[in-house]
N, C-alpha and C. Protein backbone atom coordinates (compact mmCIF):
# COMPACT_ATOMS: atom_id res chain seq x y z
N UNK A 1 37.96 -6.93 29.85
CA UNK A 1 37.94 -7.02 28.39
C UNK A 1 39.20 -6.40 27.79
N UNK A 2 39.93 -5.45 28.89
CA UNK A 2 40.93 -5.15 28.10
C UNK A 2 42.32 -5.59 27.62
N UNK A 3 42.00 -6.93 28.57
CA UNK A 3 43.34 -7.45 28.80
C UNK A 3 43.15 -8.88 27.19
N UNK A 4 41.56 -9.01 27.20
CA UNK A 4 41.22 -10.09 25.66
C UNK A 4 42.13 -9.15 24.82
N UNK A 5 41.46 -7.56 24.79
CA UNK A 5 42.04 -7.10 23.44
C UNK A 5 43.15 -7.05 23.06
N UNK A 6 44.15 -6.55 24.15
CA UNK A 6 45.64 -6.58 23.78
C UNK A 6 46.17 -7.46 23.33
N UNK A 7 45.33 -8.85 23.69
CA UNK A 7 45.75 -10.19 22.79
C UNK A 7 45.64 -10.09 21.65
N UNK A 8 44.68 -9.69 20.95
CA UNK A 8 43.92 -9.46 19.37
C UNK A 8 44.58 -8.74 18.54
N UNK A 9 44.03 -8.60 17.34
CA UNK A 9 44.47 -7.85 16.36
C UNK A 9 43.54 -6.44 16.94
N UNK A 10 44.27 -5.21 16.50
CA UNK A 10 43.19 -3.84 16.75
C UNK A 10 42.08 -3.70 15.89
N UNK A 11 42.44 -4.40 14.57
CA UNK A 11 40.99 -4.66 13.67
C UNK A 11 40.30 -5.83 14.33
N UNK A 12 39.24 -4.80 14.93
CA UNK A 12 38.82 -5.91 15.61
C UNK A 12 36.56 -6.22 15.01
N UNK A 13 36.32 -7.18 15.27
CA UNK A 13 34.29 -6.95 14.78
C UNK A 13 33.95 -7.67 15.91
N UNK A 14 33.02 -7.19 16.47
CA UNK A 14 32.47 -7.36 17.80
C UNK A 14 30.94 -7.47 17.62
N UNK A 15 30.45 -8.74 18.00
CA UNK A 15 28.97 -8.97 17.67
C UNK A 15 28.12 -9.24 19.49
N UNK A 16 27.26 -8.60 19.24
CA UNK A 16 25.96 -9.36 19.95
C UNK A 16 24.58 -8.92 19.87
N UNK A 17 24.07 -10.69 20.31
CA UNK A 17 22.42 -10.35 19.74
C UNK A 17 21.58 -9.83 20.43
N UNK A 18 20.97 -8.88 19.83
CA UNK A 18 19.28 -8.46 20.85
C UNK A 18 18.74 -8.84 20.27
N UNK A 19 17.28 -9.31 21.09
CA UNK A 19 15.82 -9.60 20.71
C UNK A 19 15.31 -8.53 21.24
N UNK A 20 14.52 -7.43 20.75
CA UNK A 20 13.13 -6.78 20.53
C UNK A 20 11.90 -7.40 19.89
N UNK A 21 11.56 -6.77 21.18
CA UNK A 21 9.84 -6.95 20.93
C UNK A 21 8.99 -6.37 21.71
N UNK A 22 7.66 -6.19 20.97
CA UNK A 22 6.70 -5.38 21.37
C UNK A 22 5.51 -5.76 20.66
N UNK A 23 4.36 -4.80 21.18
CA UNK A 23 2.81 -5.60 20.98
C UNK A 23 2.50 -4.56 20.17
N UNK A 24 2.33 -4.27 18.94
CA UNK A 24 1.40 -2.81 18.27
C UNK A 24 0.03 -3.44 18.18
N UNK A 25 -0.69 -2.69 18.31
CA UNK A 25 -2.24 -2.82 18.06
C UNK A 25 -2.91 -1.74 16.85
N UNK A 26 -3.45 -1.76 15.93
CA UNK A 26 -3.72 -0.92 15.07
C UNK A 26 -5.00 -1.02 14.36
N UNK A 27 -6.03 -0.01 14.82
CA UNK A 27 -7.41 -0.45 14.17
C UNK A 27 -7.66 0.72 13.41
N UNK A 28 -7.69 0.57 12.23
CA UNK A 28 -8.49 1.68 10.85
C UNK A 28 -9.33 2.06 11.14
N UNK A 29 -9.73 3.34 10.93
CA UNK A 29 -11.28 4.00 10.73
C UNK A 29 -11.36 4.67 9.71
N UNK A 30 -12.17 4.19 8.65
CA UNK A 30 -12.24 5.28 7.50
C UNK A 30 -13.66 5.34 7.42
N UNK A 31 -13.60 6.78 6.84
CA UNK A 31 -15.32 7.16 6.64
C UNK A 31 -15.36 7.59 5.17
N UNK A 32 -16.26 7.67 4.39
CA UNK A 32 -16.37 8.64 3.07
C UNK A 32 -18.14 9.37 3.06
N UNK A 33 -17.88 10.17 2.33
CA UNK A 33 -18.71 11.59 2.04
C UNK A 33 -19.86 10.49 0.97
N UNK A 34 -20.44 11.76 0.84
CA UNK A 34 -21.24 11.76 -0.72
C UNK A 34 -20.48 11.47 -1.31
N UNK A 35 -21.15 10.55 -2.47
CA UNK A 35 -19.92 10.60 -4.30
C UNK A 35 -20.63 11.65 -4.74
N UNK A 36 -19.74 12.78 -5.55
CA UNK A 36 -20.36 13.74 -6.80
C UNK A 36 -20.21 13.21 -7.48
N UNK A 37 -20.64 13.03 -8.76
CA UNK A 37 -20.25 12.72 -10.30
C UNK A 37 -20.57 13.98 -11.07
N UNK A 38 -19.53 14.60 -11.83
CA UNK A 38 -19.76 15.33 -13.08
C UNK A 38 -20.07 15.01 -14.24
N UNK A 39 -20.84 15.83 -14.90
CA UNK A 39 -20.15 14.83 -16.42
C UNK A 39 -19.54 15.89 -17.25
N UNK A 40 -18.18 15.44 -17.71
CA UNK A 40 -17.63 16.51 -18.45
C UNK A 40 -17.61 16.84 -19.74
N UNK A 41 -18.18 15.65 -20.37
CA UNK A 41 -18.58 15.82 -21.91
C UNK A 41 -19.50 14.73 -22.78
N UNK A 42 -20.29 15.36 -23.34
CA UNK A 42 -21.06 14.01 -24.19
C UNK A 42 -21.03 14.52 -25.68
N UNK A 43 -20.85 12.98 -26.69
CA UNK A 43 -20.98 13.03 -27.30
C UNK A 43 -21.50 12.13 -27.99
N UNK A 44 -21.99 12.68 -29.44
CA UNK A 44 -23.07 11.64 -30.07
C UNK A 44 -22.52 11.68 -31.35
N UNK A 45 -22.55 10.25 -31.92
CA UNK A 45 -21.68 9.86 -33.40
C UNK A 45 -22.00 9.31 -34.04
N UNK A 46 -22.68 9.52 -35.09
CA UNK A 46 -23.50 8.76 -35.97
C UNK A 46 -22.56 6.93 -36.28
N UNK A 47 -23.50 6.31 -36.27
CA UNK A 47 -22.38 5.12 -37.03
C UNK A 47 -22.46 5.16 -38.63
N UNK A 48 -22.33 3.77 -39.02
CA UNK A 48 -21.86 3.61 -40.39
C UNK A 48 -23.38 3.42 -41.52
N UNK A 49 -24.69 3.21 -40.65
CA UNK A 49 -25.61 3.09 -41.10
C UNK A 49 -26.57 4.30 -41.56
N UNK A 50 -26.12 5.54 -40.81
CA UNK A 50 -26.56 6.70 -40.43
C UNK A 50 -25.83 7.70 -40.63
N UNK A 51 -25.73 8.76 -42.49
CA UNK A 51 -25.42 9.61 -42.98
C UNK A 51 -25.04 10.70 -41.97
N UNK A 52 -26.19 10.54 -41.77
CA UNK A 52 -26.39 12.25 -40.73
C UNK A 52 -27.54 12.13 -39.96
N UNK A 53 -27.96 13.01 -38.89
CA UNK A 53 -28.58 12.88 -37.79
C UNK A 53 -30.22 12.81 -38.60
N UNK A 54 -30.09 13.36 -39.37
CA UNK A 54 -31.94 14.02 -40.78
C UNK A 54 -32.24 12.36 -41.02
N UNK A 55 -31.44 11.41 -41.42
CA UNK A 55 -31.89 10.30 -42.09
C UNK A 55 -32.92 9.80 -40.38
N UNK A 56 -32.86 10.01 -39.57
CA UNK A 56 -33.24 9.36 -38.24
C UNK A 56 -34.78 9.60 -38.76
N UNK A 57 -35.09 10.74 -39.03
CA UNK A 57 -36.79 10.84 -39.76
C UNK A 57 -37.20 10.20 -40.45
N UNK A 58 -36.68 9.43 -41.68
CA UNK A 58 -37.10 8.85 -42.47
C UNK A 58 -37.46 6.83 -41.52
N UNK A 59 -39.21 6.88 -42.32
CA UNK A 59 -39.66 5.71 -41.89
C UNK A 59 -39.17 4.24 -41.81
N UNK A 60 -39.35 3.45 -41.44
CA UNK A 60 -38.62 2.22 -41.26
C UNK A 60 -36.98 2.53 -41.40
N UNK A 61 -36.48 3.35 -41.31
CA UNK A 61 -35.04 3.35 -41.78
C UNK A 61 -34.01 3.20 -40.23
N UNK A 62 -33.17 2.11 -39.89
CA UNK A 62 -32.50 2.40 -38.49
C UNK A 62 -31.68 3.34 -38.63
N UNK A 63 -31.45 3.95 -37.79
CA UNK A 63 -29.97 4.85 -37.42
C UNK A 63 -29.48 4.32 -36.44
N UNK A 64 -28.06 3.98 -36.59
CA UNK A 64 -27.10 3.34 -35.10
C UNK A 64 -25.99 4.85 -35.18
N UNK A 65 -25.97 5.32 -33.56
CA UNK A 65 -25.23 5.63 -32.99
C UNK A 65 -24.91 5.66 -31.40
N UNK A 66 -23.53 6.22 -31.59
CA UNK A 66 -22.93 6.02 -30.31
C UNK A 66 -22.75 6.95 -29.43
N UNK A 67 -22.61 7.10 -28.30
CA UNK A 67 -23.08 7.76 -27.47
C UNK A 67 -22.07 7.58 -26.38
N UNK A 68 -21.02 8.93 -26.34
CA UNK A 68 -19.91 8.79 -25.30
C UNK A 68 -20.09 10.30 -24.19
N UNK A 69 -19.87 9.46 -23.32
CA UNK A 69 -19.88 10.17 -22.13
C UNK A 69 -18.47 10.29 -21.22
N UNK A 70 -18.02 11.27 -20.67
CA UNK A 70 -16.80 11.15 -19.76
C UNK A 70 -17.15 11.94 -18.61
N UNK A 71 -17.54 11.30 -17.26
CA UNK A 71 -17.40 11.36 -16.29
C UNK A 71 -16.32 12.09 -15.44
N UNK A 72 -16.61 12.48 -14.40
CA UNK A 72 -15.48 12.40 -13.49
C UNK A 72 -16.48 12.61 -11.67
N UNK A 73 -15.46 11.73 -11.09
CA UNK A 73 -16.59 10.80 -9.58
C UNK A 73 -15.78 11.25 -8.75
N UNK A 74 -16.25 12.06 -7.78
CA UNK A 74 -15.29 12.65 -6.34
C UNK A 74 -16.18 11.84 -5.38
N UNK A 75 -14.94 11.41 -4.34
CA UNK A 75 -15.52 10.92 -3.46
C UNK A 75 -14.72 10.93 -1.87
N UNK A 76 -15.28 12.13 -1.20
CA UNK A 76 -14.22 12.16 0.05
C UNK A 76 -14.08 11.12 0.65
N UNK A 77 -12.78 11.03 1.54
CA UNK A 77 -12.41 10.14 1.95
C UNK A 77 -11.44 10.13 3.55
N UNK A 78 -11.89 10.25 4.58
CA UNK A 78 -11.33 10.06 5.57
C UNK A 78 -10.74 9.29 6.05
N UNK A 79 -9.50 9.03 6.60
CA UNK A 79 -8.83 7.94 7.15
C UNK A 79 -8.47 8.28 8.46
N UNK A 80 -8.51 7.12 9.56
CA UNK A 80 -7.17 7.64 10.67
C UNK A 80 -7.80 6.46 11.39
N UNK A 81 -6.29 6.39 11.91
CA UNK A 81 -5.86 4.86 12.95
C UNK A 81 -5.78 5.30 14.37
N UNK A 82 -5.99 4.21 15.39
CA UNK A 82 -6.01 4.39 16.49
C UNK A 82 -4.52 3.26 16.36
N UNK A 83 -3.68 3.85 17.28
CA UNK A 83 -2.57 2.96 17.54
C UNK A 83 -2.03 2.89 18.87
N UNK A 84 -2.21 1.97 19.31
CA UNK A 84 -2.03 1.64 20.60
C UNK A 84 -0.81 0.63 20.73
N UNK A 85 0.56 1.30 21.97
CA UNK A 85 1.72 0.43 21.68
C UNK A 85 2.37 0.11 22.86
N UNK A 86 2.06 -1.11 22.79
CA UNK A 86 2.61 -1.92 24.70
C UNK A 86 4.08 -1.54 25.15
N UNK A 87 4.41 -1.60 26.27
CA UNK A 87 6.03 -1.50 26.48
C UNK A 87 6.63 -2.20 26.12
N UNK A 88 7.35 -2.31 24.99
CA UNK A 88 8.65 -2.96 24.58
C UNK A 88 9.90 -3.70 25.91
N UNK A 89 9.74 -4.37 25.20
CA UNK A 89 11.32 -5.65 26.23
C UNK A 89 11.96 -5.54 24.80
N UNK A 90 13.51 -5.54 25.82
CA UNK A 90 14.40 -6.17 25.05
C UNK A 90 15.67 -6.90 25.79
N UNK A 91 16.33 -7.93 25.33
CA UNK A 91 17.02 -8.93 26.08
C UNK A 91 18.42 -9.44 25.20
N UNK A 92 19.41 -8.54 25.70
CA UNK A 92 20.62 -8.57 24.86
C UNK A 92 21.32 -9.88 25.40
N UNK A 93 22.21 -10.70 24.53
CA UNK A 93 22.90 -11.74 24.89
C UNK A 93 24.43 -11.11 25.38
N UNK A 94 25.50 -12.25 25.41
CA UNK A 94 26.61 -11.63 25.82
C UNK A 94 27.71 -11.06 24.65
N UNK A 95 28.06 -10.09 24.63
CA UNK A 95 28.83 -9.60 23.78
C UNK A 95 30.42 -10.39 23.37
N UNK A 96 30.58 -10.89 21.83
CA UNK A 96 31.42 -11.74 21.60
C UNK A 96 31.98 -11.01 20.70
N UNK A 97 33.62 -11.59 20.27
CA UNK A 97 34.56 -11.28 19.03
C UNK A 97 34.32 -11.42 17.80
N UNK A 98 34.29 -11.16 17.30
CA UNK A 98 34.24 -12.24 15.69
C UNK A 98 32.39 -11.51 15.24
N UNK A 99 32.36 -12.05 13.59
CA UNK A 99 31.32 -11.89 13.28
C UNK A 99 30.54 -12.63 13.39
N UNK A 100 28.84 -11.83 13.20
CA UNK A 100 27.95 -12.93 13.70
C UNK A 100 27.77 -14.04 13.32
N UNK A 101 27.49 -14.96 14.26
CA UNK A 101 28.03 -16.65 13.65
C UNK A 101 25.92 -16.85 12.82
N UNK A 102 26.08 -17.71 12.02
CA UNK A 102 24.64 -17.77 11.41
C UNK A 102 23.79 -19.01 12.07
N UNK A 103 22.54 -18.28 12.43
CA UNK A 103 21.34 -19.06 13.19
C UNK A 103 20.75 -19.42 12.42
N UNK A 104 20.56 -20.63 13.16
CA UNK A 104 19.36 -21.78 12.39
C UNK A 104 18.02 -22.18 13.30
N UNK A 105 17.39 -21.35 12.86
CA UNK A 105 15.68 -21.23 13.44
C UNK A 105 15.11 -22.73 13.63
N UNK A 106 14.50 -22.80 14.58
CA UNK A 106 14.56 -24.15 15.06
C UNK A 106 12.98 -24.16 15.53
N UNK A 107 11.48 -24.90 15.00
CA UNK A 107 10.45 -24.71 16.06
C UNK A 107 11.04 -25.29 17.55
N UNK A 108 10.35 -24.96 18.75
CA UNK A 108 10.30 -25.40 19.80
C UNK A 108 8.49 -26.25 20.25
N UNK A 109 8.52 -27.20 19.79
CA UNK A 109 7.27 -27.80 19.91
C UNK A 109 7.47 -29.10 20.95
């Protein structure tokens, strides 16, 4: 090879291809807990029909209100993978001058 280079320019780009490959296998296991739920606040709001909470006594009369609640939901959560990883091949071609020339993927059927 040393006798190509002295032919060449010293700026020189030098390409070649490997193929890698390998088999990963990867199966999830997740588990979860109990859910807690808190509740962190309630509140009650008269609507537009309903002065104040006193009119609710008076007969035939509706009262509309609303009724907010805010939550908060824990829920543990375990994860973890089993990963299992075959021996890798790899299969280099022959090392050439110049940059890499562009491949055109081709099925083989």
């Amino acid at each position: 090879m040393s006798e190509q280079f002295e032919k060449r320019k010293k700026d020189l780009v030098v390409n070649q291809l490997i193929k890698a490959q390998t088999q990963v296998c990867v199966k999830p296991e997740c588990k979860h807990g109990e859910p807690k739920v808190f509740c962190i606040d309630t509140k009650i709001k008269p609507g537009c029909e309903c002065v104040d909470m006193s009119d609710y006594r008076k007969a035939g009369e509706k009262c509309v209100f609303t009724i907010t609640q805010l939550f908060c939901v824990e829920v543990p959560v375990s994860l973890d993978f089993d990963i299992d990883i075959n021996e890798g091949i790899a299969c280099c071609g022959k090392p050439e001058f110049g940059p890499c020339k562009k491949c055109i993927e081709t099925d083989e059927k």
